[in-house]
Protein backbone atom coordinates (compact mmCIF):
# COMPACT_ATOMS: atom_id res chain seq x y z
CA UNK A 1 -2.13 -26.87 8.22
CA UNK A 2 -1.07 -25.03 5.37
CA UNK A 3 -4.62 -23.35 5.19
CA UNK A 4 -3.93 -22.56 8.52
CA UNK A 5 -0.81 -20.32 7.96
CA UNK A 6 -2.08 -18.72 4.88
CA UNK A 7 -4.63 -17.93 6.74
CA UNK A 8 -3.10 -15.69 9.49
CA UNK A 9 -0.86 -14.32 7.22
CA UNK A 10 -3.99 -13.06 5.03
CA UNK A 11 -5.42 -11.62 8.67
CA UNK A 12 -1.72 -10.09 10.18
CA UNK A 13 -1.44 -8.40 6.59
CA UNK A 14 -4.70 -7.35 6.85
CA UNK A 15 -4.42 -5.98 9.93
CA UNK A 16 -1.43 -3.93 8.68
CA UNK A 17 -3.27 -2.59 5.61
CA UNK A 18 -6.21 -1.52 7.48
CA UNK A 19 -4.42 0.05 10.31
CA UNK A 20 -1.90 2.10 8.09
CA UNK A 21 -4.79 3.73 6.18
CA UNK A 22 -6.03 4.88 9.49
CA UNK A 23 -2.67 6.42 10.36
CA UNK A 24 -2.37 7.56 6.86
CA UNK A 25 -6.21 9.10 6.95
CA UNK A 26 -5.19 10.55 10.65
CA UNK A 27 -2.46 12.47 9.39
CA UNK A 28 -4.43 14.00 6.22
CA UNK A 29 -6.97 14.93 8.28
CA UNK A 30 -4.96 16.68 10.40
CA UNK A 31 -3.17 18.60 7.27
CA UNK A 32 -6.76 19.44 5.88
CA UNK A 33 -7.45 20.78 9.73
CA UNK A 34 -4.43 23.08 9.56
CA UNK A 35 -4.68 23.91 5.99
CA UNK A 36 -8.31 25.00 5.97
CA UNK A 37 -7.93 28.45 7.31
CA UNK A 38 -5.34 29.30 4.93
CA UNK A 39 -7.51 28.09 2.35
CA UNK A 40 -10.61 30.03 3.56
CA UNK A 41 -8.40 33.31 3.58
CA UNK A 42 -7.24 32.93 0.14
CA UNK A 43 -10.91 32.00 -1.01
CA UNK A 44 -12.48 35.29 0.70
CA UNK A 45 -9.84 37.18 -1.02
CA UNK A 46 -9.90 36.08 -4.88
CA UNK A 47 -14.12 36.80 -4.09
CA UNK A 48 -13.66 39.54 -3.14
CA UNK A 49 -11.53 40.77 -6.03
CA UNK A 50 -13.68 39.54 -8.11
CA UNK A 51 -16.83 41.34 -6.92
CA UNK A 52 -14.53 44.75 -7.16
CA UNK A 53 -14.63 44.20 -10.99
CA UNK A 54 -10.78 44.65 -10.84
CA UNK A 55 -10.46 41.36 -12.57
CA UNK A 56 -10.05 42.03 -16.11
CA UNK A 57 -10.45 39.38 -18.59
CA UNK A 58 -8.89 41.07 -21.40
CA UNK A 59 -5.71 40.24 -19.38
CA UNK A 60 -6.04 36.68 -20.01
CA UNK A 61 -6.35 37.07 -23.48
CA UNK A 62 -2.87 39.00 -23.79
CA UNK A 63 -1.62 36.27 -21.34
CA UNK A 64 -2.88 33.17 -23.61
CA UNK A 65 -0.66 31.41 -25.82
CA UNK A 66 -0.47 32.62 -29.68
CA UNK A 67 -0.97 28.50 -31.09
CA UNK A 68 -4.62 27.23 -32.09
CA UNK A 69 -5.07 23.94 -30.02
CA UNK A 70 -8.61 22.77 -29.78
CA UNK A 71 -8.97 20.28 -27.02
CA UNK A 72 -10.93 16.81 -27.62
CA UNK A 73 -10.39 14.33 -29.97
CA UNK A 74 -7.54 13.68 -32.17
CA UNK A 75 -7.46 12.36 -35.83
CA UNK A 76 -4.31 11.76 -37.45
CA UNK A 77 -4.68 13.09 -40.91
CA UNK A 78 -0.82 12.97 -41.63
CA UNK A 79 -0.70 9.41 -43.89
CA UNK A 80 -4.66 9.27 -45.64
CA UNK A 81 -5.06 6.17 -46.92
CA UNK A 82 -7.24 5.74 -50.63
CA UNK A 83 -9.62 3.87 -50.88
């Protein structure tokens, strides 16, 4: 009997799970319908200032940061230890 219970409570919850994501994935969908044409616009624009040359990347070296980070690993090298 207790099998029993468990049981529809795994399937009801289930049921719940599965049917939320839908709604969820209906409602994204939707967003990505409405979104896309603002997204094509903005896409057709930045190529086409970029195939005008009037992007300049000497402006994004004046715009970078003045620090020397190099990404990837890190080592701490503040407390060596002899050997």
């Amino acid at each position: 009997m207790r099998n029993l219970i468990a049981g529809f409570i795994a399937i009801v919850i289930g049921l719940f799970t599965v049917s939320f994501a839908a709604i969820m994935a209906l409602f994204i969908g939707v967003a990505a319908f409405i979104a896309k044409p603002f997204i094509q616009r903005k896409m057709a624009y930045a190529n086409s200032v970029a195939e005008q040359g009037s992007f300049d990347e000497s402006s994004l070296n004046k715009a970078a940061p003045s620090h020397n980070v190099i990404d990837g690993e890190c080592e701490d090298v503040t407390v060596k230890s002899k050997k």
